[in-house]
N, C-alpha and C. Protein backbone atom coordinates (compact mmCIF):
# COMPACT_ATOMS: atom_id res chain seq x y z
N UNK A 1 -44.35 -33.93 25.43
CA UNK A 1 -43.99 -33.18 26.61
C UNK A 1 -43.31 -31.86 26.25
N UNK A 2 -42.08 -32.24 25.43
CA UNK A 2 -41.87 -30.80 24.74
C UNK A 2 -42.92 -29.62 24.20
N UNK A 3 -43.54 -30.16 23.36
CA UNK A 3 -44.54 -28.98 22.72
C UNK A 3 -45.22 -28.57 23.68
N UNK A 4 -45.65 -29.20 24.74
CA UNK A 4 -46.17 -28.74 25.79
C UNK A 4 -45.90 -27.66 26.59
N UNK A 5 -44.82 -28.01 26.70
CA UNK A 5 -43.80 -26.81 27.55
C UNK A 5 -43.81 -25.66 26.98
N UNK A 6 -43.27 -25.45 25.65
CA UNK A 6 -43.48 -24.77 24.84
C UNK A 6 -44.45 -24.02 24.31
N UNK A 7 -45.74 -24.43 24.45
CA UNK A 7 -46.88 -24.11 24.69
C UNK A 7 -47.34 -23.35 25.64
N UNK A 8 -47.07 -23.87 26.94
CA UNK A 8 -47.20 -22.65 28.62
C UNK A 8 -46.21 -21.61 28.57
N UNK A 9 -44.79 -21.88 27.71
CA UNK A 9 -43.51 -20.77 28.00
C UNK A 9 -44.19 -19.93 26.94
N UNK A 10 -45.11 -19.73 26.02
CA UNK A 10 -45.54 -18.67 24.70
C UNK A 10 -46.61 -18.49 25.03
N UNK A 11 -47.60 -19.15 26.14
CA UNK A 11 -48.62 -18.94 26.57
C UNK A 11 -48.11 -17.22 27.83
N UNK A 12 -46.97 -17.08 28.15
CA UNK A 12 -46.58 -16.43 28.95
C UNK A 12 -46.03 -14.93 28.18
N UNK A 13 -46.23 -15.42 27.06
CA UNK A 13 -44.91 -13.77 26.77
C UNK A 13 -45.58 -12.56 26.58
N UNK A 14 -46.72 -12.46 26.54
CA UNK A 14 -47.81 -11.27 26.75
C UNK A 14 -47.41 -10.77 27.74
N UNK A 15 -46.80 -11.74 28.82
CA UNK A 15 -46.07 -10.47 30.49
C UNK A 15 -44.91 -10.22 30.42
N UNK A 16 -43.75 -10.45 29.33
CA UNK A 16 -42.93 -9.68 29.01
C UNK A 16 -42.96 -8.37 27.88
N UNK A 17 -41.71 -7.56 28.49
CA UNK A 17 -42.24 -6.27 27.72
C UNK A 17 -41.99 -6.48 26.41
N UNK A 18 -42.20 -6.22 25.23
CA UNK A 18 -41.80 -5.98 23.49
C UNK A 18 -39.96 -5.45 23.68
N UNK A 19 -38.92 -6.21 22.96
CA UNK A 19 -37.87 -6.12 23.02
C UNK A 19 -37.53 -4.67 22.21
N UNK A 20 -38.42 -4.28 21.16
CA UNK A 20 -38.54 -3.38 20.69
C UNK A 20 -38.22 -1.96 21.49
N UNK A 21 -38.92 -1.86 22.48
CA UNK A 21 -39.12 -0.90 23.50
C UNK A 21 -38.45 -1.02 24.37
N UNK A 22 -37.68 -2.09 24.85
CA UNK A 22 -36.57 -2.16 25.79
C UNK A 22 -35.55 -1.65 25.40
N UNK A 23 -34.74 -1.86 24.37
CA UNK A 23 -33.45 -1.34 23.67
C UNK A 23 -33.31 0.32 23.64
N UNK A 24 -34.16 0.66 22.79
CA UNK A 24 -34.33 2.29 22.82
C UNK A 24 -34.01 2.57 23.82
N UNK A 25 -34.45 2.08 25.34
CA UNK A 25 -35.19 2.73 26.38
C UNK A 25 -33.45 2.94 27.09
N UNK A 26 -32.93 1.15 26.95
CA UNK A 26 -31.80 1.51 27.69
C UNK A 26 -30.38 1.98 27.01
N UNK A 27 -30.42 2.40 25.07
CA UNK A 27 -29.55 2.98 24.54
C UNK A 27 -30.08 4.81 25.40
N UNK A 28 -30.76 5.23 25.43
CA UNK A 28 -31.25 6.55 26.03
C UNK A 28 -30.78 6.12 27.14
N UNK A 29 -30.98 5.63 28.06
CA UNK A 29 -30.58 5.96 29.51
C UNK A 29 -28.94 5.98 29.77
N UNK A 30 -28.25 5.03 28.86
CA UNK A 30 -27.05 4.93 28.92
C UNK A 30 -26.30 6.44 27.91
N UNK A 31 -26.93 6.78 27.44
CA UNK A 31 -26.74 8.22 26.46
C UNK A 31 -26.72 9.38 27.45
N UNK A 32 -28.09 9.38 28.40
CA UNK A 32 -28.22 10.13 29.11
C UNK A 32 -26.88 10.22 30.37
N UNK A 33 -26.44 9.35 30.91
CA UNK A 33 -25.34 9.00 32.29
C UNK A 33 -24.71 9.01 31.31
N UNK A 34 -23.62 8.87 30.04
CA UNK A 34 -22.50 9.30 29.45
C UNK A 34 -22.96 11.17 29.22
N UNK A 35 -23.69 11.71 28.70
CA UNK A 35 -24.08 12.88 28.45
C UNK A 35 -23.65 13.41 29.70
N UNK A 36 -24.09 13.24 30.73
CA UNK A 36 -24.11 14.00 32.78
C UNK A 36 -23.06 13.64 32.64
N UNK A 37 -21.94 12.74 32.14
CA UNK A 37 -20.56 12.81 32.88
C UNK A 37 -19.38 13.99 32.26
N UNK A 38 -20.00 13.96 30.93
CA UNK A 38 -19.38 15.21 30.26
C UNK A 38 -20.09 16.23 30.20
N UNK A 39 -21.13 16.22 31.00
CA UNK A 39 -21.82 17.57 30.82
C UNK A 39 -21.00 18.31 32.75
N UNK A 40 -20.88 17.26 33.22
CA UNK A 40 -20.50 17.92 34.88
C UNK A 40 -19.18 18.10 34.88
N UNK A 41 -18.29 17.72 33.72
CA UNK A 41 -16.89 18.05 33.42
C UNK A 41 -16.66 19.22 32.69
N UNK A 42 -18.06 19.36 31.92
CA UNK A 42 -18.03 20.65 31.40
C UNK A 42 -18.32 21.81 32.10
N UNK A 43 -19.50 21.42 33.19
CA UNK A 43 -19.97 22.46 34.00
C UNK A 43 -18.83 23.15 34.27
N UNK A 44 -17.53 22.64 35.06
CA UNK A 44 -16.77 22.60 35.82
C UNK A 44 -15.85 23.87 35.51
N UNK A 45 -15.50 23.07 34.41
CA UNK A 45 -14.64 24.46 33.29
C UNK A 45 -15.16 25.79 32.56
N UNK A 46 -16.50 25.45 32.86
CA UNK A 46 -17.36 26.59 32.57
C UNK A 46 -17.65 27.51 33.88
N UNK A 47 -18.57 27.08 34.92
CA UNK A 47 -18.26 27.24 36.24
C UNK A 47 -16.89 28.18 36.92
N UNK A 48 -15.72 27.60 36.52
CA UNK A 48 -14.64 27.68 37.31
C UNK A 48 -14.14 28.63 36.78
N UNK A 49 -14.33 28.84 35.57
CA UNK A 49 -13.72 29.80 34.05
C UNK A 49 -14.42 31.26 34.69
N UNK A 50 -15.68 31.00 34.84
CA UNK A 50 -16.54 32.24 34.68
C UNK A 50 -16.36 32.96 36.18
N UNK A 51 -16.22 32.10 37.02
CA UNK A 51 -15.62 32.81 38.90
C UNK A 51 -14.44 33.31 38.51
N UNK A 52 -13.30 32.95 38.03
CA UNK A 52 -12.06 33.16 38.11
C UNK A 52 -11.78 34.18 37.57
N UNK A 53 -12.74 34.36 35.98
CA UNK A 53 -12.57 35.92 35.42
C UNK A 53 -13.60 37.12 36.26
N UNK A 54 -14.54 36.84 36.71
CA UNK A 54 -15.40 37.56 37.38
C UNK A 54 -14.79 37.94 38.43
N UNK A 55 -14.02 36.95 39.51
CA UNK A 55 -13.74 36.71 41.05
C UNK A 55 -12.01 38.08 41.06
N UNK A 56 -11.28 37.37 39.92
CA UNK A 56 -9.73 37.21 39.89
C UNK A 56 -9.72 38.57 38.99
N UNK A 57 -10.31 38.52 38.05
CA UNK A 57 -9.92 39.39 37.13
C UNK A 57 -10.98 40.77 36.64
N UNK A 58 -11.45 40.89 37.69
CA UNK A 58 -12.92 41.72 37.31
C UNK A 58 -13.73 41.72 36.22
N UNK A 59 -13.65 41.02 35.48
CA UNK A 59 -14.72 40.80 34.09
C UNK A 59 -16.23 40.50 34.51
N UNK A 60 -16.99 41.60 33.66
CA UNK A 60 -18.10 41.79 34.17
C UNK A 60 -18.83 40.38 33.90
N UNK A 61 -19.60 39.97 34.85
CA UNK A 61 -20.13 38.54 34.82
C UNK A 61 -20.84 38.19 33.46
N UNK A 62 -21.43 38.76 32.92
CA UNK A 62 -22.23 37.89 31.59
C UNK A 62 -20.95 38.28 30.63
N UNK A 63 -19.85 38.88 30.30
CA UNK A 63 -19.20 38.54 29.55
C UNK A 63 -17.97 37.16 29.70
N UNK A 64 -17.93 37.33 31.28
CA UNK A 64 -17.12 36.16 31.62
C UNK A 64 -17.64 34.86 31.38
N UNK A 65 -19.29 34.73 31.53
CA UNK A 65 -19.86 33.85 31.45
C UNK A 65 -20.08 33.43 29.88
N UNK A 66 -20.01 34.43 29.14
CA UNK A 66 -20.23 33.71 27.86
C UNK A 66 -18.64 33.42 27.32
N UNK A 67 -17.94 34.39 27.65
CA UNK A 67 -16.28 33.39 27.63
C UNK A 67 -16.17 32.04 28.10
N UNK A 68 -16.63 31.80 29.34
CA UNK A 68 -16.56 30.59 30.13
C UNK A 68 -17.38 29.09 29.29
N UNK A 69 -18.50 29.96 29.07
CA UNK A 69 -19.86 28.76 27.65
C UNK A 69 -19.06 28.52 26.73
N UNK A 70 -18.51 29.32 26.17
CA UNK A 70 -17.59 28.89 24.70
C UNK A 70 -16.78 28.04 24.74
N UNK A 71 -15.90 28.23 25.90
CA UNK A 71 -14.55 27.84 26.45
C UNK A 71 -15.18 25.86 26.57
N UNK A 72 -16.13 26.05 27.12
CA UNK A 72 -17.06 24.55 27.87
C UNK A 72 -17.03 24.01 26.66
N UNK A 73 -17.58 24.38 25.41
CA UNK A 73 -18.38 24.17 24.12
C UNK A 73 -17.51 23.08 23.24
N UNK A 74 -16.38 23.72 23.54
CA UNK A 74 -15.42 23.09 23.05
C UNK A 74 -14.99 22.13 23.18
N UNK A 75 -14.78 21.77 24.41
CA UNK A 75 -14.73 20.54 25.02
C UNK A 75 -15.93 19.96 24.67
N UNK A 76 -16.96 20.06 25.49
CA UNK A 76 -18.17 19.27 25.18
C UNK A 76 -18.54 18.77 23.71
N UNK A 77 -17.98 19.51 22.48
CA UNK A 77 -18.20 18.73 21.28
C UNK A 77 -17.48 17.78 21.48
N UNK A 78 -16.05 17.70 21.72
CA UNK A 78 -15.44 16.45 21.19
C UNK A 78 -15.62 15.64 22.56
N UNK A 79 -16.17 15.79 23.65
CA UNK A 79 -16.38 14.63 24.62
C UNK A 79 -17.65 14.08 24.07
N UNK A 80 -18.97 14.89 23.97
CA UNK A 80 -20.16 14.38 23.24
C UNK A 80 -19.69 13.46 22.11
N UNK A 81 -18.93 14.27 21.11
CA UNK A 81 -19.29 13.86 19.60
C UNK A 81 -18.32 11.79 19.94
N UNK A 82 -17.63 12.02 20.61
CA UNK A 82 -16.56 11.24 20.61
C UNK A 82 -17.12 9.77 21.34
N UNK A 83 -17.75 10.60 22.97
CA UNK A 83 -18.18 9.19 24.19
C UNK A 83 -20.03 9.14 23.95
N UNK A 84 -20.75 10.50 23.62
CA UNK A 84 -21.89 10.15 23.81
C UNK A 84 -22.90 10.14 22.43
N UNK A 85 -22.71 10.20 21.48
CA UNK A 85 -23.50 10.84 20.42
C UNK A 85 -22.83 9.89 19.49
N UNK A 86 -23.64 8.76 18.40
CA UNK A 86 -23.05 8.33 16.93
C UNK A 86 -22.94 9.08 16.24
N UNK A 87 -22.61 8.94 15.10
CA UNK A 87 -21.93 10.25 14.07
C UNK A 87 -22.86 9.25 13.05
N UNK A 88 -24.08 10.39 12.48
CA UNK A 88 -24.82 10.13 11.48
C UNK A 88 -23.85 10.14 10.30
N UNK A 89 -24.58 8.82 9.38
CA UNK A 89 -23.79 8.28 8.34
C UNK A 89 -24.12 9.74 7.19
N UNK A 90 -23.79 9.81 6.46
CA UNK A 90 -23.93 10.77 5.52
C UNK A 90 -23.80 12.39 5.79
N UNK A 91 -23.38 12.34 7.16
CA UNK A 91 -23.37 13.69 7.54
C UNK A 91 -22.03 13.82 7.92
N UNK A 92 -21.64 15.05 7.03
CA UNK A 92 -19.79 15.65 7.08
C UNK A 92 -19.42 15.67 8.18
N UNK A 93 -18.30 16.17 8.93
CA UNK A 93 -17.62 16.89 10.51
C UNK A 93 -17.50 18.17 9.94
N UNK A 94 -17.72 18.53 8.73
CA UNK A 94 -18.15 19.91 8.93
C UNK A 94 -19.67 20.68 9.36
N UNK A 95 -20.25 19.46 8.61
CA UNK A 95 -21.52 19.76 8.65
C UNK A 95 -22.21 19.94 9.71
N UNK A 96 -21.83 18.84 10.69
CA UNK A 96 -21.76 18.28 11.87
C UNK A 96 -21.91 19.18 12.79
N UNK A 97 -20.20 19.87 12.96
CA UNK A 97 -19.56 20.79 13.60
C UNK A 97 -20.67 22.36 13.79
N UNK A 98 -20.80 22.66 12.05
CA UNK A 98 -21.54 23.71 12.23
C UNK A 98 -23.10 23.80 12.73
N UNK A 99 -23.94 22.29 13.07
CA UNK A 99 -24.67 22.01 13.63
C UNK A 99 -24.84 22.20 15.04
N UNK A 100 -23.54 21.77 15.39
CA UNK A 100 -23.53 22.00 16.86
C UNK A 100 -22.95 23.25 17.14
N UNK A 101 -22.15 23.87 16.38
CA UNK A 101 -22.28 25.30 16.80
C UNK A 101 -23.43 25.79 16.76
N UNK A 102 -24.38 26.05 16.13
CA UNK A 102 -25.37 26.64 15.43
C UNK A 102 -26.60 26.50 16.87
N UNK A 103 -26.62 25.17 17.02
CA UNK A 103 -27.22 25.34 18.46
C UNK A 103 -26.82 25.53 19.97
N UNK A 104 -24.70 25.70 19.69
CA UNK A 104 -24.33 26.07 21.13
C UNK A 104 -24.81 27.52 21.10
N UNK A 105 -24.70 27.90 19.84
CA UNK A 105 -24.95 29.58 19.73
C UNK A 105 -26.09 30.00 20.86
N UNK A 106 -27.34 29.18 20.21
CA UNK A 106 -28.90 29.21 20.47
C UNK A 106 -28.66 28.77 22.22
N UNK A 107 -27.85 27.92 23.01
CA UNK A 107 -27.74 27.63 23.74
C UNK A 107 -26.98 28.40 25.04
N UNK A 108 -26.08 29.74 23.90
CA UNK A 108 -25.46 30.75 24.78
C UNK A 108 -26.58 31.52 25.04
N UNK A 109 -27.50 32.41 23.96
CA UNK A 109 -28.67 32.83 24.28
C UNK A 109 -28.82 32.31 25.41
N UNK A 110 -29.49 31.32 25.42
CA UNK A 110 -30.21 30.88 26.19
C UNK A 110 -29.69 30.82 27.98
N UNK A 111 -28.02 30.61 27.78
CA UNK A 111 -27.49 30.80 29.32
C UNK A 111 -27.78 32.52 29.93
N UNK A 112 -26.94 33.45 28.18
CA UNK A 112 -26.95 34.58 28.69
C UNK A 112 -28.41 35.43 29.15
N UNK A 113 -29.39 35.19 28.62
CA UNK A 113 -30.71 35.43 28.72
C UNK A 113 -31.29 34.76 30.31
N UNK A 114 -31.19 33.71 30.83
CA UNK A 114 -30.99 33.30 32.23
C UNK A 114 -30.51 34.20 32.83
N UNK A 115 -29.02 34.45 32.57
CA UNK A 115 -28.22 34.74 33.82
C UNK A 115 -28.79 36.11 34.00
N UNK A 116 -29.05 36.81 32.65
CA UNK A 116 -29.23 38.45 32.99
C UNK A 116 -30.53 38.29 33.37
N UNK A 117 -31.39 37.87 33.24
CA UNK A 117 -33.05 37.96 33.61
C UNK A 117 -32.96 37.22 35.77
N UNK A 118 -32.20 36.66 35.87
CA UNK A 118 -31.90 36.19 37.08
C UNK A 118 -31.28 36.94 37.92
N UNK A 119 -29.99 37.73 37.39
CA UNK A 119 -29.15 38.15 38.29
C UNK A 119 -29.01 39.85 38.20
N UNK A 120 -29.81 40.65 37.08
CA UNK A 120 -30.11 42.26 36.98
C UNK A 120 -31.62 42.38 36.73
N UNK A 121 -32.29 41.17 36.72
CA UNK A 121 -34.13 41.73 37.31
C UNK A 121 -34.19 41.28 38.81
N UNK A 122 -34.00 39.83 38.79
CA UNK A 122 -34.82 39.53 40.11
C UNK A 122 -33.06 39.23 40.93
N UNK A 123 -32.08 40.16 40.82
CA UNK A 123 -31.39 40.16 41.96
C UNK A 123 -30.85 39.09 42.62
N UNK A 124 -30.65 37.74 41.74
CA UNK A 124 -29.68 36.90 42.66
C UNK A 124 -28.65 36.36 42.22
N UNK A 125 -27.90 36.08 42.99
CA UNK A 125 -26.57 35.72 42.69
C UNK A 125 -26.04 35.63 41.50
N UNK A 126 -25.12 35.77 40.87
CA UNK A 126 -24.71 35.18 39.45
C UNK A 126 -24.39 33.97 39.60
N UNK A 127 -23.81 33.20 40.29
CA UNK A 127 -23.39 31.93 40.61
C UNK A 127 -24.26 31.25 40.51
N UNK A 128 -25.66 31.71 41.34
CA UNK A 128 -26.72 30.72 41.67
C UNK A 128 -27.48 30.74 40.16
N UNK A 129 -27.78 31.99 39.34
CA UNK A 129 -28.01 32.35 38.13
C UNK A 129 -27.30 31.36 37.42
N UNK A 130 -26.00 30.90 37.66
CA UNK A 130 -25.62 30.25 36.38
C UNK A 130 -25.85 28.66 36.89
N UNK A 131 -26.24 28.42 37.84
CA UNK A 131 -26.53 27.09 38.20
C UNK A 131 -28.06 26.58 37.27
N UNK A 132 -28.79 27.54 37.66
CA UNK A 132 -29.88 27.50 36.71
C UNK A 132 -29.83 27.23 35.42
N UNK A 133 -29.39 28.85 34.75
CA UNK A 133 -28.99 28.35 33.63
C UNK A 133 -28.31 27.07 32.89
N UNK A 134 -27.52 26.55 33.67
CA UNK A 134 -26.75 25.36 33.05
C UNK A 134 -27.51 24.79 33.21
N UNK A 135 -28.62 24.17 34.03
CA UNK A 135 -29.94 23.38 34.16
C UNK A 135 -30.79 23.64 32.47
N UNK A 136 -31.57 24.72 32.04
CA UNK A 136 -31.93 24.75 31.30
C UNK A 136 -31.48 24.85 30.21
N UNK A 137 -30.09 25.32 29.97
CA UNK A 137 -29.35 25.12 28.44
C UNK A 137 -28.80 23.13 28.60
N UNK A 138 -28.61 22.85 29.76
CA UNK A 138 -28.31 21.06 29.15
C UNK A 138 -29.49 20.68 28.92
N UNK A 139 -30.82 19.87 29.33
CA UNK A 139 -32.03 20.08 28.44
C UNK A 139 -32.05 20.23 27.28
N UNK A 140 -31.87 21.75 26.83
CA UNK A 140 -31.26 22.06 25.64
C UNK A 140 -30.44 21.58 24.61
N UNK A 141 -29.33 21.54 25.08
CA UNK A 141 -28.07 20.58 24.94
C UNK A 141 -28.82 19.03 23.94
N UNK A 142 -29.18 18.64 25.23
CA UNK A 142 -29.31 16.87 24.85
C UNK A 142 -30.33 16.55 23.77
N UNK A 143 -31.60 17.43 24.26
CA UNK A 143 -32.69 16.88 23.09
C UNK A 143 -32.40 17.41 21.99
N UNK A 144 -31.59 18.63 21.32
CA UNK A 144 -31.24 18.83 20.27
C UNK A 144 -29.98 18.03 19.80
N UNK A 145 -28.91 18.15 20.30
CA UNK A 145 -27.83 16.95 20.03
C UNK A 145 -28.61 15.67 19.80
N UNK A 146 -29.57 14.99 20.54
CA UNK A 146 -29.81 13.75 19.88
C UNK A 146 -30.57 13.76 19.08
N UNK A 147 -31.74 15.07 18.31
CA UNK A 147 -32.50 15.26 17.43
C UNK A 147 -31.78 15.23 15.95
N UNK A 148 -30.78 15.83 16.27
CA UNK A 148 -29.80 16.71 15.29
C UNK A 148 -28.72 16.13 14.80
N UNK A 149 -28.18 15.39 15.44
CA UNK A 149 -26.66 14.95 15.68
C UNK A 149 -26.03 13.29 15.84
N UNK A 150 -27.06 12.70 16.60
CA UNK A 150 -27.46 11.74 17.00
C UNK A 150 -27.36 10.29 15.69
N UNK A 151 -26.81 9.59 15.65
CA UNK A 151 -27.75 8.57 14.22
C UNK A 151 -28.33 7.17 15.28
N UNK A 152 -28.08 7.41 16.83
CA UNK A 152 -28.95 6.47 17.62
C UNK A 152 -28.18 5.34 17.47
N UNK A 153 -29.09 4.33 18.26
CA UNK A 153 -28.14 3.51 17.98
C UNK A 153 -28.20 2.03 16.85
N UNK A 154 -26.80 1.42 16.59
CA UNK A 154 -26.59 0.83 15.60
C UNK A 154 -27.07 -0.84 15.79
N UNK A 155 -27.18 -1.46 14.63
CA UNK A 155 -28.13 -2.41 14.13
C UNK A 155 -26.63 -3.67 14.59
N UNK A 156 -25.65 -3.12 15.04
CA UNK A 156 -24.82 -3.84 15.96
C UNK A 156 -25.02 -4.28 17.18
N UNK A 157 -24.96 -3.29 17.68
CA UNK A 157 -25.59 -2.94 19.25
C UNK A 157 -26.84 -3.81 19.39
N UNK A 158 -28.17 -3.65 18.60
CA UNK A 158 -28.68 -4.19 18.96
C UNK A 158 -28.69 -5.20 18.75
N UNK A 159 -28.29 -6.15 18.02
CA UNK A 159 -28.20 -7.62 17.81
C UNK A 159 -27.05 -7.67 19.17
N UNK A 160 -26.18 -7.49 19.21
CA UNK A 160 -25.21 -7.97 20.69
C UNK A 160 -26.26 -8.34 21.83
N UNK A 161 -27.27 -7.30 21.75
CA UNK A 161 -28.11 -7.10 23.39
C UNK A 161 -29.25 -7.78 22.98
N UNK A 162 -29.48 -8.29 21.92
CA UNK A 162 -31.13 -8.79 21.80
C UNK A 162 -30.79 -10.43 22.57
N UNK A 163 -32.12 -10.69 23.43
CA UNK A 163 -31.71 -11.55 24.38
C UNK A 163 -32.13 -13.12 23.27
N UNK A 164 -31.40 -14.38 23.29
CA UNK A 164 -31.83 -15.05 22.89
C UNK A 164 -33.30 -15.21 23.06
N UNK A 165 -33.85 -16.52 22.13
CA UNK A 165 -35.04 -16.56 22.63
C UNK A 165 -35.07 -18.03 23.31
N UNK A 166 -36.16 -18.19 24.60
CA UNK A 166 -36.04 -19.24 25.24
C UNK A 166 -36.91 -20.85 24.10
N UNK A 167 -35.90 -21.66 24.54
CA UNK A 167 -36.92 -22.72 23.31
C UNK A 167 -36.37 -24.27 24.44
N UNK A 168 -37.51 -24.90 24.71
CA UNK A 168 -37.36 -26.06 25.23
C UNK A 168 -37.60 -26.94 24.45
């Protein structure tokens, strides 16, 4: 009767998914919702930085704004490096560090190149300009941080979450 059972429960596992492909799927999704929580804490101080010198202090907007990116950058390494990102084995915190500078750099481009192509060609807002932008530099942000930076996740993790297997 046992082997039997056992027999229809392995006759079945072709309709479950490969555990293989589950794990990845939900270390990324949980990477991704830690990433958005420090990325909208970052917005914030970036955001708030760049009105306040623009709004308060007359600083012309793309210099406030790349004050404001830097200002974010900073934070965002050590919230990333710390809540969302493993720290590849063999790779320094210097090494590290100058990694992720190296692509916040590529990533200021990339805001300041937005904001001015948005807000002195096609005329809109800087605010709304930098809403954008922060859209396409996080993108940015994430798939290089986890290309780059990333060591994914650990051979801990997944043994904790690998589901027993069923045996009657």
């Amino acid at each position: 009767m046992a082997c039997n059972a056992k027999r229809k429960i392995s006759q079945y596992r072709w309709l479950k998914k490969p555990r293989y492909t589950e794990r990845p799927m939900k270390h990324l999704i949980q990477q991704i919702i830690k990433f958005s929580m420090v990325g909208v804490t970052a917005f914030f101080i970036d955001y708030g930085l760049m009105v306040l010198l623009t709004e308060v202090f007359s600083v012309d907007y793309l210099l406030s704004a790349t004050i404001s990116f830097t200002v974010s950058v900073i934070f965002n390494y050590v919230a990333s490096m710390r809540y969302v990102f493993r720290h590849k084995e063999g790779l320094s915190r210097k090494k590290e560090f100058t990694i992720f500078v190296v692509l916040s750099v590529i990533g200021l481009v990339i805001n300041d190149a937005c904001m001015w192509l948005l807000t002195d060609t096609l005329f809109i807002d800087y605010r709304i300009s930098k809403l954008v932008a922060t859209f396409i530099v996080s993108v940015w942000n994430f798939v290089t941080r986890k290309v780059f930076l990333d060591a994914g996740e650990t051979n801990e993790e997944a043994a904790l979450e690998e589901e027993p297997e069923l045996s009657v």
